[in-house]
N, C-alpha and C. Protein backbone atom coordinates (compact mmCIF):
# COMPACT_ATOMS: atom_id res chain seq x y z
N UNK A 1 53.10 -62.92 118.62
CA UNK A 1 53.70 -63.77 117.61
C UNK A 1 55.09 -63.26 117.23
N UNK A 2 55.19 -61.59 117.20
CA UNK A 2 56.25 -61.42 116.34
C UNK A 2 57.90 -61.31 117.47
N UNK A 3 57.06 -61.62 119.46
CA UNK A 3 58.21 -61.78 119.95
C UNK A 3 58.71 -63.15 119.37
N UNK A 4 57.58 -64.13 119.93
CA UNK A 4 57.95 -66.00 119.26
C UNK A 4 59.06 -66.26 118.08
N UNK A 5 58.74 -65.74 117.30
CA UNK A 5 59.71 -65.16 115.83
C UNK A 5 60.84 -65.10 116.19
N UNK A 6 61.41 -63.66 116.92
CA UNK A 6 62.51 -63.38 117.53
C UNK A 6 63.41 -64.33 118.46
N UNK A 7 62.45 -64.54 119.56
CA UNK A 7 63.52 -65.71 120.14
C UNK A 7 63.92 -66.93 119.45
N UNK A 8 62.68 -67.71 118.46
CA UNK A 8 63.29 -68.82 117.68
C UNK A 8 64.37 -68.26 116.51
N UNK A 9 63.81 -67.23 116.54
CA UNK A 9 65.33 -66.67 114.84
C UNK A 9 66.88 -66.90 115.91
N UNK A 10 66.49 -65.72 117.07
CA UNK A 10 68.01 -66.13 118.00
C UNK A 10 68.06 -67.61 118.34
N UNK A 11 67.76 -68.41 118.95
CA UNK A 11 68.28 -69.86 119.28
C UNK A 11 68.51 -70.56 117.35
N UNK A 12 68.23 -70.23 116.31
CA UNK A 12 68.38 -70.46 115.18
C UNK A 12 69.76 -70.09 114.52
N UNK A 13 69.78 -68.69 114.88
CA UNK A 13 71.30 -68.15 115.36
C UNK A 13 72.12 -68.79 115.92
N UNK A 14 72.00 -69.17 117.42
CA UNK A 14 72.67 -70.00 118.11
C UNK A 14 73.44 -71.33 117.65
N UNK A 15 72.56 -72.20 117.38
CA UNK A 15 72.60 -73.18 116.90
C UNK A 15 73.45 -73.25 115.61
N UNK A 16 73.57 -71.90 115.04
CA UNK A 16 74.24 -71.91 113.30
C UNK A 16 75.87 -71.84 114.23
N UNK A 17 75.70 -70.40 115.43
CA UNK A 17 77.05 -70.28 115.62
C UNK A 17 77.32 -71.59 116.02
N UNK A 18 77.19 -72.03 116.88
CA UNK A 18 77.35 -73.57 117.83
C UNK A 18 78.33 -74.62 116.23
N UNK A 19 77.06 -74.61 115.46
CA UNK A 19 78.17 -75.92 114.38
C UNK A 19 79.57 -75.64 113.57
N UNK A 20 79.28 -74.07 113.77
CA UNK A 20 80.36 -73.04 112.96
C UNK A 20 81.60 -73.31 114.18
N UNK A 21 81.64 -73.34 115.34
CA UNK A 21 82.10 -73.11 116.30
C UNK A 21 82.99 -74.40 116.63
N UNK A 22 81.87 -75.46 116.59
CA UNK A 22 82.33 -77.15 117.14
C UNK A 22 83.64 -77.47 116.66
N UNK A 23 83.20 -77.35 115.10
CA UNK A 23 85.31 -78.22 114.38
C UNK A 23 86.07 -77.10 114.93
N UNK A 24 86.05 -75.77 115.12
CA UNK A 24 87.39 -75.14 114.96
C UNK A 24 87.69 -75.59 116.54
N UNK A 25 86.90 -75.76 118.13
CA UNK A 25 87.30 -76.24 119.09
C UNK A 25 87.89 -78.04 119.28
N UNK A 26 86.91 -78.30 118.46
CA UNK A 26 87.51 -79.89 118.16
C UNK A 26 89.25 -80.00 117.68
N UNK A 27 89.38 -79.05 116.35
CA UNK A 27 90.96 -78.86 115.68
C UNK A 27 91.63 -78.38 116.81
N UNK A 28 91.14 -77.32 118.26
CA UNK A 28 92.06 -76.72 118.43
C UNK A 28 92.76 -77.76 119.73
N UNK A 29 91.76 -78.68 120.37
CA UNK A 29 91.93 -79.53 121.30
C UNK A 29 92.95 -80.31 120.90
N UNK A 30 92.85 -80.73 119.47
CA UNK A 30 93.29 -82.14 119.00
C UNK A 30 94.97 -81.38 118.83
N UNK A 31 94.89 -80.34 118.81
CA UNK A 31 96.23 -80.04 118.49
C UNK A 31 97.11 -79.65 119.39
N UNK A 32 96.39 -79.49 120.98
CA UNK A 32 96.74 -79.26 121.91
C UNK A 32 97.34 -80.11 122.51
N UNK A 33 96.61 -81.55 122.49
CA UNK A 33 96.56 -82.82 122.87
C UNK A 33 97.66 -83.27 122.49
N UNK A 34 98.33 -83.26 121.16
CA UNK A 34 99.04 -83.71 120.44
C UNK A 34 100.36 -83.18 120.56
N UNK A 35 100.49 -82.23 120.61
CA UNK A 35 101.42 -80.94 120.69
C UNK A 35 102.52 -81.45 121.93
N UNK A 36 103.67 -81.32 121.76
CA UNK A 36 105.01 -81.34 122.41
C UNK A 36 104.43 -80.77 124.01
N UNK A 37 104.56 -80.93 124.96
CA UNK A 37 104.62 -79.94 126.44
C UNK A 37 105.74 -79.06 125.91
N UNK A 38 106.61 -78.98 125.73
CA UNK A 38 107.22 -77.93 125.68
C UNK A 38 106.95 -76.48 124.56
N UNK A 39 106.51 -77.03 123.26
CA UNK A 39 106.03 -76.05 122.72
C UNK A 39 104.93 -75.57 123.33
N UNK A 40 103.57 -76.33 123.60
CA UNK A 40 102.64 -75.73 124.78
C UNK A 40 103.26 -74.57 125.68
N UNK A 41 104.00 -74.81 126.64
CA UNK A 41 104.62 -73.60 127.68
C UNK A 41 105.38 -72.99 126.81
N UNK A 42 106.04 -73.24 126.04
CA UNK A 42 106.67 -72.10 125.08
C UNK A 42 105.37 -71.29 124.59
N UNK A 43 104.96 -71.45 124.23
CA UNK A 43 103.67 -70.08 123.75
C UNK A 43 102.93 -70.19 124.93
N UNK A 44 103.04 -70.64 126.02
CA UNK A 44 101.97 -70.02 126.91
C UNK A 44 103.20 -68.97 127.23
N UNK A 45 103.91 -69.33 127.27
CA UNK A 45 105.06 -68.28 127.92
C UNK A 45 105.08 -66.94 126.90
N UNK A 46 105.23 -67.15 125.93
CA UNK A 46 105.14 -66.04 124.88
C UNK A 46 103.65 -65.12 125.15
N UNK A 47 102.78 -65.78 125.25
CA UNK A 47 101.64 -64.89 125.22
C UNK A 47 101.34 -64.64 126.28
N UNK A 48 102.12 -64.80 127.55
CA UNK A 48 102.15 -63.89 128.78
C UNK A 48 102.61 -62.84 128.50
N UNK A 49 103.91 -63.07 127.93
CA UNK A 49 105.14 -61.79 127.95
C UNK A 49 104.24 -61.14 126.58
N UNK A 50 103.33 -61.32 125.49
CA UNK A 50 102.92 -60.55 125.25
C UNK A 50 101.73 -59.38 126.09
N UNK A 51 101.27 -60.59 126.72
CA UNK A 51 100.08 -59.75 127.56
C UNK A 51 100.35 -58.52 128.31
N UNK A 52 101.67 -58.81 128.66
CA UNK A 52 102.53 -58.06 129.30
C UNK A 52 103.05 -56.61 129.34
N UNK A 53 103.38 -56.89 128.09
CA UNK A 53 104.15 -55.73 127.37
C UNK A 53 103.09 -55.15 126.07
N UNK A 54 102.01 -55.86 125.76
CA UNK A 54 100.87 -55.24 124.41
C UNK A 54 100.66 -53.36 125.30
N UNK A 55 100.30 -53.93 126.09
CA UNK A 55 99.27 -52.37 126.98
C UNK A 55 100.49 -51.10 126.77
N UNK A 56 102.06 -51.09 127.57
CA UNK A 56 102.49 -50.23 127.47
C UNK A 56 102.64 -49.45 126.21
N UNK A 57 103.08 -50.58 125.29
CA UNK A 57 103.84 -50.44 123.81
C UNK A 57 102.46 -49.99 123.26
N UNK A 58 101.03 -50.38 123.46
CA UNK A 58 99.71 -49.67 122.68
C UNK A 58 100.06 -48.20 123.12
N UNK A 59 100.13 -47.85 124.57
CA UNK A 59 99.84 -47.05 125.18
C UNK A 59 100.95 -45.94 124.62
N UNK A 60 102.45 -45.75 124.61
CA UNK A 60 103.11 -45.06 124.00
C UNK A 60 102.85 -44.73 122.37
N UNK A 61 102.67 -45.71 121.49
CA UNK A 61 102.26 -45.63 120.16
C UNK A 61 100.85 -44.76 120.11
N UNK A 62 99.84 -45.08 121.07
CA UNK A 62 98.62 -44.16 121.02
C UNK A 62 98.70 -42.75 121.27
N UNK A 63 100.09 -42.37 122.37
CA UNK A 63 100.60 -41.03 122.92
C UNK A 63 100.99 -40.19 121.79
N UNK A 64 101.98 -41.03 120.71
CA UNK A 64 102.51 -40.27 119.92
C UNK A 64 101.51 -39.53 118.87
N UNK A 65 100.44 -40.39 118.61
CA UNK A 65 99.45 -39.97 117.77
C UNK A 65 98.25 -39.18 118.55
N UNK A 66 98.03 -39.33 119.45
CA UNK A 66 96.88 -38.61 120.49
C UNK A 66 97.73 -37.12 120.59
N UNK A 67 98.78 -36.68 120.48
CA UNK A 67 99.38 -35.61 120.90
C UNK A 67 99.65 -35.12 122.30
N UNK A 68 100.29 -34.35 122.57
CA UNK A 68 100.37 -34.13 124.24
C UNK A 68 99.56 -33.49 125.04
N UNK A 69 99.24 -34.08 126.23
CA UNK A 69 98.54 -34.41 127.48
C UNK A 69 98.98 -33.88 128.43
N UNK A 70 98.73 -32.56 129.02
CA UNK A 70 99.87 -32.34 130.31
C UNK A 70 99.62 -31.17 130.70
N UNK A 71 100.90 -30.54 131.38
CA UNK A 71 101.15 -29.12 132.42
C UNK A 71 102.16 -28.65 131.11
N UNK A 72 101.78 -27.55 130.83
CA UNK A 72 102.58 -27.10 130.01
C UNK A 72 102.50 -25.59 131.27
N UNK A 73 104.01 -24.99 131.20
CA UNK A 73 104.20 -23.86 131.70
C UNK A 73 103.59 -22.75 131.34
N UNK A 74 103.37 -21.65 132.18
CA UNK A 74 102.75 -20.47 131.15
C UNK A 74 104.14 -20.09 130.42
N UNK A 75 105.63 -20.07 130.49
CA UNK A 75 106.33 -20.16 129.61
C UNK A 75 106.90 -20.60 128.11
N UNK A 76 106.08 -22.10 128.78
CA UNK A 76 106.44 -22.97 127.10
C UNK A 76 104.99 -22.86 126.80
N UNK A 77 103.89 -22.62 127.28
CA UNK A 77 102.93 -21.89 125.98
C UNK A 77 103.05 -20.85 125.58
N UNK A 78 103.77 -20.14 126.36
CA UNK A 78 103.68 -18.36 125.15
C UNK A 78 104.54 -18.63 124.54
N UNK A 79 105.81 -19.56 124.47
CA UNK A 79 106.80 -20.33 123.20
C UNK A 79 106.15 -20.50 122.13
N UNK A 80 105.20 -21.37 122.66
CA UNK A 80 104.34 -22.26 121.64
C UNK A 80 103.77 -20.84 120.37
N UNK A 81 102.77 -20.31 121.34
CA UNK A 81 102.20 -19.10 120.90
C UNK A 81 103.32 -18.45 119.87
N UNK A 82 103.85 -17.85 120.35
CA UNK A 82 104.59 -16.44 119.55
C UNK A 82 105.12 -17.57 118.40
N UNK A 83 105.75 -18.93 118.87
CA UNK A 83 106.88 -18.89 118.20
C UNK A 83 106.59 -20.25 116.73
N UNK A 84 105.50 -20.79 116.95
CA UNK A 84 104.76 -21.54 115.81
C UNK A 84 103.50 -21.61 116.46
N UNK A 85 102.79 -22.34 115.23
CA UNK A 85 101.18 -22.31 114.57
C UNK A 85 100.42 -22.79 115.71
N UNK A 86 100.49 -22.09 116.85
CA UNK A 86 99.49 -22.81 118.04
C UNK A 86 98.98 -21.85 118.27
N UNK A 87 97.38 -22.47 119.19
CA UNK A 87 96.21 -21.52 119.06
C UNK A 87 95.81 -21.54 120.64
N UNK A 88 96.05 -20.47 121.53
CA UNK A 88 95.08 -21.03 122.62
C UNK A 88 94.10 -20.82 123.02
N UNK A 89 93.43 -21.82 123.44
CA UNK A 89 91.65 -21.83 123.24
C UNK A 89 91.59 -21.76 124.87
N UNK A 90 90.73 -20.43 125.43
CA UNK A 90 90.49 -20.33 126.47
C UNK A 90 89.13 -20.58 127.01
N UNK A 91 88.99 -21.93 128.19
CA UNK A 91 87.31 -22.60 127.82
C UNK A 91 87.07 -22.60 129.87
N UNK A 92 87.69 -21.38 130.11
CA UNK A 92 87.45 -21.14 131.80
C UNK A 92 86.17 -20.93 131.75
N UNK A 93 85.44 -20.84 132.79
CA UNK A 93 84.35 -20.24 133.62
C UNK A 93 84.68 -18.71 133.59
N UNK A 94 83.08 -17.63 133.18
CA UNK A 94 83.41 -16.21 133.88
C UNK A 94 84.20 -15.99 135.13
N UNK A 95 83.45 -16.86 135.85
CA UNK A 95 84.07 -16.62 137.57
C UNK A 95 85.65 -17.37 137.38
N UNK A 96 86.30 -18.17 136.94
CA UNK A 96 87.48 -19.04 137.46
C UNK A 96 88.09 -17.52 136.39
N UNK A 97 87.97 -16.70 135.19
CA UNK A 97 88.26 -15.95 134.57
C UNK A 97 88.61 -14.52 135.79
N UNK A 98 87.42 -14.18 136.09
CA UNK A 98 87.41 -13.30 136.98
C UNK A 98 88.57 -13.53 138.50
N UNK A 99 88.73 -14.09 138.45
CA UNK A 99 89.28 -15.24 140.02
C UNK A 99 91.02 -15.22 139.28
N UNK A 100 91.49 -15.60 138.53
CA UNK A 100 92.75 -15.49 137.99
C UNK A 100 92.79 -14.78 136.89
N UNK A 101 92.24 -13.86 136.36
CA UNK A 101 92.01 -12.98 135.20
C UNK A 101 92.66 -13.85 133.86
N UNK A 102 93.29 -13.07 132.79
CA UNK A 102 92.90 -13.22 131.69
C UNK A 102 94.42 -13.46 131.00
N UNK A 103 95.16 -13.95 129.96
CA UNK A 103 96.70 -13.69 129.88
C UNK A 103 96.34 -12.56 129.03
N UNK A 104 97.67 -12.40 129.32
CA UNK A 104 98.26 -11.05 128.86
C UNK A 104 99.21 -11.35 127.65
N UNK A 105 99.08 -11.08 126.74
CA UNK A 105 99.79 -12.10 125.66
C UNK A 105 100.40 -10.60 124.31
N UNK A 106 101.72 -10.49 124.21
CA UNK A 106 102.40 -10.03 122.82
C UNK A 106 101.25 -9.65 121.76
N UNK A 107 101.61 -8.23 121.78
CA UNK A 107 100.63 -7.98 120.22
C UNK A 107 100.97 -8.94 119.31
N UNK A 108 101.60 -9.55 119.02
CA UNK A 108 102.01 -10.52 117.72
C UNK A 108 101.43 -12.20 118.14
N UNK A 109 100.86 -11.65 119.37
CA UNK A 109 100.12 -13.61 119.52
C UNK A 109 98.78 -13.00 120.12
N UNK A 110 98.45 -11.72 120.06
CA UNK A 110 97.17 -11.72 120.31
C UNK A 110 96.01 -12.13 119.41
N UNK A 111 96.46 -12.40 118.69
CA UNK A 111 94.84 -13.08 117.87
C UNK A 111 95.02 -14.57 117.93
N UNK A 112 96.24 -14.93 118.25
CA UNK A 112 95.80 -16.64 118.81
C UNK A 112 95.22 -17.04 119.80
N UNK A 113 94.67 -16.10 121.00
CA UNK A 113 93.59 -16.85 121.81
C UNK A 113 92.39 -16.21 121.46
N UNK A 114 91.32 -17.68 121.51
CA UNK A 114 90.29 -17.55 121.59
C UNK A 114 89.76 -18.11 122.85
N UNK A 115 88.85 -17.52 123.24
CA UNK A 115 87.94 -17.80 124.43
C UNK A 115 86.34 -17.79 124.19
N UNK A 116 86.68 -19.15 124.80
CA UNK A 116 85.42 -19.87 124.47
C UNK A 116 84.83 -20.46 126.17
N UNK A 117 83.74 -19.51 126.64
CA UNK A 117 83.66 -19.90 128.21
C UNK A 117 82.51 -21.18 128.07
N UNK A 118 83.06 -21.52 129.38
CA UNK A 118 82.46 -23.03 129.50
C UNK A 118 81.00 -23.02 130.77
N UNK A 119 80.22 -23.06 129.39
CA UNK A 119 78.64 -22.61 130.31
C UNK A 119 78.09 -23.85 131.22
N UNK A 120 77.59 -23.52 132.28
CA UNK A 120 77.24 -24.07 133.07
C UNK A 120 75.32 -24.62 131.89
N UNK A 121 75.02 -25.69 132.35
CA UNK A 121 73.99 -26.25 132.21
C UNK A 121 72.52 -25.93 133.26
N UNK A 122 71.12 -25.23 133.07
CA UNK A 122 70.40 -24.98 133.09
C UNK A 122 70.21 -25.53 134.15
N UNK A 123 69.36 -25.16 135.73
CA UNK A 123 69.15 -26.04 136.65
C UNK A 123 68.19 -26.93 136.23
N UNK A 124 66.84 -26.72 135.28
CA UNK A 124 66.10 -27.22 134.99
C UNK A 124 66.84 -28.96 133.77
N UNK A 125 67.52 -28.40 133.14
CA UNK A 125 68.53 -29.54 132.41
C UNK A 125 69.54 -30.36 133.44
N UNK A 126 69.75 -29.87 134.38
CA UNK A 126 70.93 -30.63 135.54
C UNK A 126 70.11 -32.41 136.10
N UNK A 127 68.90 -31.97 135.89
CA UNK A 127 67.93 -33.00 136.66
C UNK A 127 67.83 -33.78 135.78
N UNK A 128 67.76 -33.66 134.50
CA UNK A 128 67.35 -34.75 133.21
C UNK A 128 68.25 -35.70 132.95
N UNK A 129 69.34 -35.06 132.90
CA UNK A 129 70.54 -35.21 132.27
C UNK A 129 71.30 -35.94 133.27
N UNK A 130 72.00 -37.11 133.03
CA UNK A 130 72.76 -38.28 133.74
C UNK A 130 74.39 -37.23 134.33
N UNK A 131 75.16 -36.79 133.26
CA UNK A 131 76.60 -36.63 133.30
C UNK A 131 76.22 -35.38 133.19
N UNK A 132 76.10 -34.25 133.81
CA UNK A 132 76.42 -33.00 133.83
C UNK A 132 77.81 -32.44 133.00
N UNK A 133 78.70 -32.63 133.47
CA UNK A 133 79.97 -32.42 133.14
C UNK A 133 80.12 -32.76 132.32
N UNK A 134 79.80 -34.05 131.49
CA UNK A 134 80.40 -34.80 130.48
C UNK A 134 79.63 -33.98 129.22
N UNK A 135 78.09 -33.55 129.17
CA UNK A 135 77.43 -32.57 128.40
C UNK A 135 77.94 -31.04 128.37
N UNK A 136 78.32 -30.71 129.39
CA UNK A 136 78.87 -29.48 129.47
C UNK A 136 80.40 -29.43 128.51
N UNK A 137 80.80 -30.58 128.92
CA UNK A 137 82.46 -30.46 128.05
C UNK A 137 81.90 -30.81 126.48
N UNK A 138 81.10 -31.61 125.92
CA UNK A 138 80.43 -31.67 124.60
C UNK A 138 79.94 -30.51 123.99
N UNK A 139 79.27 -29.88 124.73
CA UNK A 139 78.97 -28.44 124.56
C UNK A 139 80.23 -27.67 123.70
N UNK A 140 81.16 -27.63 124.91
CA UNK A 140 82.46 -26.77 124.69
C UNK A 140 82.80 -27.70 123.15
N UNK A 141 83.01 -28.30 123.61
CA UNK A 141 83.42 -29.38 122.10
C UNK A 141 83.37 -28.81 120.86
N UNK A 142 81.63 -28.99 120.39
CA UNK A 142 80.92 -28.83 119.73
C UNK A 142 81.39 -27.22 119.31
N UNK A 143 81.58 -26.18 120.03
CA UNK A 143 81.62 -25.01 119.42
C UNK A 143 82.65 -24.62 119.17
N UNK A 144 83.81 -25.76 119.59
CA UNK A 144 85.49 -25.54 119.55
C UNK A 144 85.40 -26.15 117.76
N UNK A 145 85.12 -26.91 117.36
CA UNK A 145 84.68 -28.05 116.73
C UNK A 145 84.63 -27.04 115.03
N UNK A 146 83.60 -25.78 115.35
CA UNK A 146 82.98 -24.93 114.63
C UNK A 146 83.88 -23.59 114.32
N UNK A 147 85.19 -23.49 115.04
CA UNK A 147 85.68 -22.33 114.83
C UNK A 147 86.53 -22.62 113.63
N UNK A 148 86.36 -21.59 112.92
CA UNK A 148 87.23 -21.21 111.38
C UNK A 148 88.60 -21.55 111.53
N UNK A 149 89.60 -20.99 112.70
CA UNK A 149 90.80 -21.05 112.80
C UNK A 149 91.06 -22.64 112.46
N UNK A 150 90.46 -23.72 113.68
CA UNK A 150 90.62 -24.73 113.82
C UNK A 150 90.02 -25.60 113.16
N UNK A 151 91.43 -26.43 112.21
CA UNK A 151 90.48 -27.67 111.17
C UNK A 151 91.57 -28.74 111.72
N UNK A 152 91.52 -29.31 111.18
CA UNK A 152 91.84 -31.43 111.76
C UNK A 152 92.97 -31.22 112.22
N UNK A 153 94.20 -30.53 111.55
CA UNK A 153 95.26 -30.52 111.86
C UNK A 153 95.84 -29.61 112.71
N UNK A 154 95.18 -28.91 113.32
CA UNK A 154 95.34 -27.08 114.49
C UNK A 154 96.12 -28.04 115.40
N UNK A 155 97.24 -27.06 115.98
CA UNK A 155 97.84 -27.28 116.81
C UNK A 155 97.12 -26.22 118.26
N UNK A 156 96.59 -26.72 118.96
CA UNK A 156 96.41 -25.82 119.99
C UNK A 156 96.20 -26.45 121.64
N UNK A 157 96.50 -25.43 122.24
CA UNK A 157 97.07 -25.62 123.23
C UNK A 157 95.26 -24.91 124.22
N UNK A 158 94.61 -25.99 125.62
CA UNK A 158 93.86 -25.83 125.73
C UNK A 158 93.88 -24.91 127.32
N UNK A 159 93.22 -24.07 127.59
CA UNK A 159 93.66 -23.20 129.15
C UNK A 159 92.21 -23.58 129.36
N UNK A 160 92.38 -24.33 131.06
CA UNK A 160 90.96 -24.38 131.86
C UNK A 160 91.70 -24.91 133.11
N UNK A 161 90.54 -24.20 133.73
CA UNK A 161 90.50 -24.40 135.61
C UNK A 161 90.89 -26.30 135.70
C-alpha cells in the first residue's frame, strides 16, 4: 500500500508541476510568436556570445578566489617560506620521501614544514572501497584539516609526488 501512496503522491506532484508550468510556456510562446524577428536573433545572438564567454570569465573569477594551482619552484617556495606567512605541508609517501629525501630548509623556516605522510589504504580496505585514491587524499585532508597551525585563512603551499 505504502508503495501505491508514493507513486500516486508523485504523478499528484506531476500534475501540480504540469499546471504551474502550462501559462508560463503558453506566455512564453505567445511572446515569441509576436516578437519582431529581429529582436528574436538579437537575443539569440546575445545568449550565444553569452554562452560563450560565461565559462572563461566563471573560470578566472573562481581562480582568483580558489587561490593558486601550479609548479611553484623550489625557489619561489623557500620565498614564500622565509619571506611571509606560508606553511609547507609535506603529504609524500615514506618511499617517494626516501627516493628524493627531505628539504633542507633555513633555521628561520624550519618550523613551517609540516609533514604529514600520505598512507596507503589497507589491502583488506582496497577491495571495499570504490576510489582508492580519492579516500586516501580525504584521509590526508581530514588530518591537514586538524592541524593547529592551519585555520581558514593559512596560506600554504602543498609538496607531493
Amino acid at each position: 500500500m505504502g508503495m501505491f501512496q508514493t507513486v500516486a503522491d508523485a504523478a499528484e506532484q506531476t500534475t501540480k508541476v504540469i499546471e504551474v508550468a502550462k501559462p508560463i510556456a503558453s506566455t512564453t510562446v505567445e511572446t515569441l510568436s509576436s516578437s519582431d524577428p529581429t529582436v528574436i536573433s538579437g537575443t539569440a545572438g546575445a545568449l550565444f556570445i553569452a554562452y560563450l564567454l560565461f565559462p572563461p570569465i566563471w573560470s578566472a573569477i573562481s581562480f582568483n578566489f580558489r587561490g593558486y594551482k601550479g609548479e611553484l619552484t623550489a625557489a619561489q617556495t623557500l620565498d614564500l617560506i622565509s619571506t611571509q606567512n606560508y606553511i609547507l605541508l609535506d603529504i609524500r609517501s615514506e618511499k617517494d620521501k626516501d627516493k628524493t629525501g627531505i628539504p633542507r630548509l633555513p633555521s628561520s623556516a624550519k618550523n613551517k614544514l609540516i609533514s604529514i605522510p600520505l598512507e596507503e589504504l589497507p589491502s583488506k580496505l582496497k577491495g571495499v572501497v570504490s576510489n582508492v585514491k580519492n579516500v586516501e587524499a580525504e584521509i590526508a585532508a581530514l588530518k591537514i584539516s586538524y592541524l593547529k597551525k592551519i585555520n581558514k585563512g593559512a596560506n600554504i603551499v602543498i609538496l607531493d609526488s
